[in-house]
N, C-alpha and C. Protein backbone atom coordinates (compact mmCIF):
# COMPACT_ATOMS: atom_id res chain seq x y z
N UNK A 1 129.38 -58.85 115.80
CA UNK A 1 130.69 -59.47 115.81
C UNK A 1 130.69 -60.79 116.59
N UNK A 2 129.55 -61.09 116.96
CA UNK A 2 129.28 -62.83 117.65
C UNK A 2 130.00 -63.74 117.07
N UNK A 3 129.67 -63.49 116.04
CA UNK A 3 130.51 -64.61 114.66
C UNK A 3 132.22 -64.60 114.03
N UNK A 4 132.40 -63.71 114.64
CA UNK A 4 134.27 -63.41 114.32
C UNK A 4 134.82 -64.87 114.80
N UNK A 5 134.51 -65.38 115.75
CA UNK A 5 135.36 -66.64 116.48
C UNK A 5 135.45 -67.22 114.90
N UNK A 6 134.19 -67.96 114.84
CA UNK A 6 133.35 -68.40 113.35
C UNK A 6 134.48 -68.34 111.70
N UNK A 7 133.95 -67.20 111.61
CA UNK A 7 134.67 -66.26 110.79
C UNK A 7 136.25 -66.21 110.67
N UNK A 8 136.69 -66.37 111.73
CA UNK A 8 138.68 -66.09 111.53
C UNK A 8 138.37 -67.55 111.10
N UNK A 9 137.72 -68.14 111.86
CA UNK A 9 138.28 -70.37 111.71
C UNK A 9 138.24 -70.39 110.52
N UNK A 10 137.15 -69.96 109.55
CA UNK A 10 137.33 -69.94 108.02
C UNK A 10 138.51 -69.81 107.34
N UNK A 11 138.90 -68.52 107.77
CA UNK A 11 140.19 -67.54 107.03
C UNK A 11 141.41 -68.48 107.23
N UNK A 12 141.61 -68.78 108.95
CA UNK A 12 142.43 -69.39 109.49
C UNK A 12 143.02 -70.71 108.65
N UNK A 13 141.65 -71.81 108.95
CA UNK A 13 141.84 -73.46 108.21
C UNK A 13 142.19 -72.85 106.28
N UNK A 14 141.57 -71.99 105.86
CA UNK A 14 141.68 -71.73 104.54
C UNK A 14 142.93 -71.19 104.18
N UNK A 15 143.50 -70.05 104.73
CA UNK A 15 144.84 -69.73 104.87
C UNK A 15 145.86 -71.01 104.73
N UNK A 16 145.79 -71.64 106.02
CA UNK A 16 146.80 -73.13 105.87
C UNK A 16 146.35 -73.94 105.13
N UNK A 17 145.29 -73.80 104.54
CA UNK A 17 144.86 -75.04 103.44
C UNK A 17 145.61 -74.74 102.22
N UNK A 18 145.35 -73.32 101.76
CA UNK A 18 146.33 -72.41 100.38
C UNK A 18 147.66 -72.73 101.11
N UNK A 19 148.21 -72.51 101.79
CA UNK A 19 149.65 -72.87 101.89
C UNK A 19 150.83 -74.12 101.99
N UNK A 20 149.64 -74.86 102.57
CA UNK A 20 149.45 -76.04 102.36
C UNK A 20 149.97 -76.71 100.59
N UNK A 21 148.69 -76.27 99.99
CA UNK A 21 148.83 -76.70 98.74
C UNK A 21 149.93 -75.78 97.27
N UNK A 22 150.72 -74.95 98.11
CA UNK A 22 151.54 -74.03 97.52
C UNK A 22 152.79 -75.24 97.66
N UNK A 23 153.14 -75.15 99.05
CA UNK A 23 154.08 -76.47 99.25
C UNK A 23 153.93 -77.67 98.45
N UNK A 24 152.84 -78.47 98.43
CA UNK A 24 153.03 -79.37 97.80
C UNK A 24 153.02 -79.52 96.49
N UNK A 25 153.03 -78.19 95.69
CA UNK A 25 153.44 -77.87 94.42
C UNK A 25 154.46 -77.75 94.03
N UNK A 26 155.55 -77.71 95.00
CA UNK A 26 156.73 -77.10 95.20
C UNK A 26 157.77 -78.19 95.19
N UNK A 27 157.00 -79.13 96.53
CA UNK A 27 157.42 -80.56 96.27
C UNK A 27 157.44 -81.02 95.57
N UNK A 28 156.19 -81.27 94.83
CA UNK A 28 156.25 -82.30 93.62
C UNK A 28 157.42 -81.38 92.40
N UNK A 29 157.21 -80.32 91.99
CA UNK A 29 158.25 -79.75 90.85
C UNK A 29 159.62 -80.40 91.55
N UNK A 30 160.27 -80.04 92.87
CA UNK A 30 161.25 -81.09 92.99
C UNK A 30 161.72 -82.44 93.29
N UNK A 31 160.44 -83.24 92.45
CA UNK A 31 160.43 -84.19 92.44
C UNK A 31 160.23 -85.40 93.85
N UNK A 32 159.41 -84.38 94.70
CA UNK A 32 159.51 -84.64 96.41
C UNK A 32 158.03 -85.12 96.50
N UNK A 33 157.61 -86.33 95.51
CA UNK A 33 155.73 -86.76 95.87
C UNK A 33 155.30 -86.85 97.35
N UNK A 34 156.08 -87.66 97.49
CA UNK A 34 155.80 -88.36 98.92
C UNK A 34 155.21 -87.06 99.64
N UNK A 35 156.27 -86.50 99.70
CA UNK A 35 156.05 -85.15 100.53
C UNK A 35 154.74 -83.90 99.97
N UNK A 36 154.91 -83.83 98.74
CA UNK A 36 153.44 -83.74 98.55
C UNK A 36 152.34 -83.78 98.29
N UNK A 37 152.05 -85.27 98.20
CA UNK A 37 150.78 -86.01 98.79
C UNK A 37 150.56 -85.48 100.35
N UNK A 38 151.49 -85.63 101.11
CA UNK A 38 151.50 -85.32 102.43
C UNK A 38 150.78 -83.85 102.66
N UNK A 39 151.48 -83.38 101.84
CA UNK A 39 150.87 -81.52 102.02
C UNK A 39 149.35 -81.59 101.49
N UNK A 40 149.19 -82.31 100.49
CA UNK A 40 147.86 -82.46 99.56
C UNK A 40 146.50 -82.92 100.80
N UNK A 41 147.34 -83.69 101.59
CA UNK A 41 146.17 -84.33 102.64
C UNK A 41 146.16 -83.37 103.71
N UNK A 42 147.39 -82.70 104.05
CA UNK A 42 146.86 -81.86 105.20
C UNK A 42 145.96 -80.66 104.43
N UNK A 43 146.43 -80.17 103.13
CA UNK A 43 145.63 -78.96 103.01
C UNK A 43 143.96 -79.36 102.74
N UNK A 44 143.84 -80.28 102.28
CA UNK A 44 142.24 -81.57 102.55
C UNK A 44 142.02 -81.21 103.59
N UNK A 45 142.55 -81.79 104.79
CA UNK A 45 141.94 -81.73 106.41
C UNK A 45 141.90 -79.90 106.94
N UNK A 46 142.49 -79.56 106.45
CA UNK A 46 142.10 -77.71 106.83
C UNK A 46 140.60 -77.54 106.08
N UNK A 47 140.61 -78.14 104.79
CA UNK A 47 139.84 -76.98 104.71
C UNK A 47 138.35 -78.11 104.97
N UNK A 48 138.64 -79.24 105.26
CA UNK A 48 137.27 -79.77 106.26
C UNK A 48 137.40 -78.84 107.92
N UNK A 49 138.14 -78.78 108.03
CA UNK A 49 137.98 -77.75 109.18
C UNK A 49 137.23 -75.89 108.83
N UNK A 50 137.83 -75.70 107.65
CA UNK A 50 137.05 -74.48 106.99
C UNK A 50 136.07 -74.50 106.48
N UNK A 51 135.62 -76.24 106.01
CA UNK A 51 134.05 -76.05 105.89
C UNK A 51 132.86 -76.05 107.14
N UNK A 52 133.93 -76.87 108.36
CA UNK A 52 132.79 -77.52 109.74
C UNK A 52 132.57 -75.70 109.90
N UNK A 53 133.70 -74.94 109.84
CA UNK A 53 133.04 -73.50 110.57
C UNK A 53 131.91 -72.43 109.76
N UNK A 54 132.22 -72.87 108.58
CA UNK A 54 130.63 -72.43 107.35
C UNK A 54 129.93 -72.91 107.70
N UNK A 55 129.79 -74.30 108.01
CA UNK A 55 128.64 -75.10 108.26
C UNK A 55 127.81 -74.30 109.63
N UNK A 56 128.79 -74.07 110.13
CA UNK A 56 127.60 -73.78 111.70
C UNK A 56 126.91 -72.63 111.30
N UNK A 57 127.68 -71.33 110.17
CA UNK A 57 126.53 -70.22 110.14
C UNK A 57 125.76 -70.55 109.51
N UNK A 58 126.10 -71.67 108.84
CA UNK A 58 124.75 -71.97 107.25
C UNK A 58 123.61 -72.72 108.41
N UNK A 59 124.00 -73.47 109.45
CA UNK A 59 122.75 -73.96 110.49
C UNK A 59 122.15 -72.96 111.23
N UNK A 60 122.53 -71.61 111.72
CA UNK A 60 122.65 -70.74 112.69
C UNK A 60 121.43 -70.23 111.45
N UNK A 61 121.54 -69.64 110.30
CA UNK A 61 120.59 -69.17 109.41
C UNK A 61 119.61 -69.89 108.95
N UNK A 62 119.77 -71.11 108.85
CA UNK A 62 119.15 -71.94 108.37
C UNK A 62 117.74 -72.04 109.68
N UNK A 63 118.52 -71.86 111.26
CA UNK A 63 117.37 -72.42 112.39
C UNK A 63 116.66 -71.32 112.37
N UNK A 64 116.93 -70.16 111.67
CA UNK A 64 115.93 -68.60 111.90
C UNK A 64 117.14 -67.51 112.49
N UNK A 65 117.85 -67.98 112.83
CA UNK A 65 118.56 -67.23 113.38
C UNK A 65 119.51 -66.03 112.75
N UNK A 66 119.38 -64.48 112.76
CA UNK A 66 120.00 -63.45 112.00
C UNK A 66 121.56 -63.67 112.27
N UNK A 67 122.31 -63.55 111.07
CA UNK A 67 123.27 -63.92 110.97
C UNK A 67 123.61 -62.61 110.02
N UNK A 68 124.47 -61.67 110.92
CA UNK A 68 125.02 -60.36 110.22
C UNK A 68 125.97 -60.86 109.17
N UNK A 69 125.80 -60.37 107.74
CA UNK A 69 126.57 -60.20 106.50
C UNK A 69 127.55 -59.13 107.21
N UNK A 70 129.12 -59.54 107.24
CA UNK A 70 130.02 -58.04 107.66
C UNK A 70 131.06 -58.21 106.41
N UNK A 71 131.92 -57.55 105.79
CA UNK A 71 132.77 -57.24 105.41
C UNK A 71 133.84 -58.78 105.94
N UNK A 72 134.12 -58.84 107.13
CA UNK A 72 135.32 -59.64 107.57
C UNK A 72 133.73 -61.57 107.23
N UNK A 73 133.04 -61.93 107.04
CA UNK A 73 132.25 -62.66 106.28
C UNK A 73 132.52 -62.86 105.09
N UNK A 74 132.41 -61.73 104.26
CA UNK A 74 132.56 -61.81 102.95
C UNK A 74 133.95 -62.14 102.70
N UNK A 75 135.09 -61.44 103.26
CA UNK A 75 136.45 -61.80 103.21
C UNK A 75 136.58 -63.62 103.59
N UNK A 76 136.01 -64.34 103.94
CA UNK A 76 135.95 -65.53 104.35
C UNK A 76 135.43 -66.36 103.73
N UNK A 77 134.65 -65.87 103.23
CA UNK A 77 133.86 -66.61 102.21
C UNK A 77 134.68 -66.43 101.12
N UNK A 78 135.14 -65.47 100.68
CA UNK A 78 135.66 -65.60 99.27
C UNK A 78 137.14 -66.02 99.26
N UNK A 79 137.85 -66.26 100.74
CA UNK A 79 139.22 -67.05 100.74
C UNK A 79 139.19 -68.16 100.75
N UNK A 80 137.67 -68.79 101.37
CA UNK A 80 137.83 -70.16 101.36
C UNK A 80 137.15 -70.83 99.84
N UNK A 81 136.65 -70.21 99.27
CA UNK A 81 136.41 -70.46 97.56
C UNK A 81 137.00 -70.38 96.55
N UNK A 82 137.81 -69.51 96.73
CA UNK A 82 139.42 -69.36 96.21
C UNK A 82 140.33 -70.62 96.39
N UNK A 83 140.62 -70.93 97.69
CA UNK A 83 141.59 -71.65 98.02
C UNK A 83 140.88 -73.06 97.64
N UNK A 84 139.51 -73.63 97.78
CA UNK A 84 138.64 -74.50 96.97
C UNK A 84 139.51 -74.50 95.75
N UNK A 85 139.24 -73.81 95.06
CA UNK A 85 139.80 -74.00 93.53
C UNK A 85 141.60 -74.28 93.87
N UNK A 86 142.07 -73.33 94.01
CA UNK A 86 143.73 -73.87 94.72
C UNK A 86 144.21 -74.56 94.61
N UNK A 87 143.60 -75.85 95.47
CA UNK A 87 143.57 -76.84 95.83
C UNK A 87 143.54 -77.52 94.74
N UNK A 88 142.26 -77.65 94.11
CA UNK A 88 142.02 -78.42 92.87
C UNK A 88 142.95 -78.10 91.96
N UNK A 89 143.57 -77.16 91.77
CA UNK A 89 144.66 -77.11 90.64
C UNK A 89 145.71 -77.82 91.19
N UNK A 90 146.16 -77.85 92.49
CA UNK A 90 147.50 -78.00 93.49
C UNK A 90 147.49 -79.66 92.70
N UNK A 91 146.35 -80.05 93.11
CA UNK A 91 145.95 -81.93 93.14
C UNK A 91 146.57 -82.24 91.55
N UNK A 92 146.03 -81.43 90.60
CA UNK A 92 146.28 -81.80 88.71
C UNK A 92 147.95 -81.34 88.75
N UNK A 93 148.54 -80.28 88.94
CA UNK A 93 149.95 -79.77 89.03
C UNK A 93 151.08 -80.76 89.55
N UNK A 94 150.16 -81.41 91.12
CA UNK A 94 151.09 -82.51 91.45
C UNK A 94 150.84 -83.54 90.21
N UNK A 95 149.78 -84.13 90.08
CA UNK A 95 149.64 -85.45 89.13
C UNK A 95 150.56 -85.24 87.89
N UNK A 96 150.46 -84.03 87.79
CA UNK A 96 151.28 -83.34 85.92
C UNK A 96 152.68 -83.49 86.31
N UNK A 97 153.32 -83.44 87.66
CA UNK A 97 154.61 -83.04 87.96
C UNK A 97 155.12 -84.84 88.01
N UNK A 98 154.10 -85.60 88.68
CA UNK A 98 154.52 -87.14 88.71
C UNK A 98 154.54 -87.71 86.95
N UNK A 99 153.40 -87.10 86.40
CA UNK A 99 153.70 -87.94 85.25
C UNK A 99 154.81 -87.42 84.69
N UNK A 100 155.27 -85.75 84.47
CA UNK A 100 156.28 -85.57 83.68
C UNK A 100 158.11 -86.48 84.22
N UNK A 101 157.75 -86.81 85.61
CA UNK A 101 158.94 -87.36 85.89
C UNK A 101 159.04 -88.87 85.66
């Protein structure tokens, strides 16, 4: 459980990154860009924060170092790949919501 700190930061930045980009879907349908572009860039900067904390186990394994596979890992990994895609739809949904207006 060394790696939980690690591990929540994933869930954590990825969590507000998906919510993030829920909002600014929301915005743009009411015609609110400004506002979500705004959401579009913060949920961007989360999940560079959800990648810096992958990054350190992918170095931690990478230097030799055993890096336990747990259950609460896998849950992290697969929220922040999820919310990856999310995102990328959030970005086309806003653009679709500016052009239809």
């Amino acid at each position: 459980m060394e790696n939980m700190e690690v591990i929540m930061g994933i869930i954590m930045n990825a969590g507000d990154a998906k919510s993030s980009a829920v909002e600014a879907i929301q915005a743009a349908k009411n015609g609110e860009f400004e506002k979500a572009e705004e959401l579009l860039q913060h949920a961007s900067s989360a999940l560079v924060g959800a990648h810096r904390s992958q990054t350190s186990l992918l170095t931690k394994a990478a230097q030799g170092d055993k890096v336990e596979i747990t259950i609460y890992m896998v849950h992290a990994q697969d929220h922040l790949m999820t919310t990856i895609a999310f995102n990328d739809l959030a970005k086309e949904l806003v653009d679709l919501y500016k052009k239809l207006a």
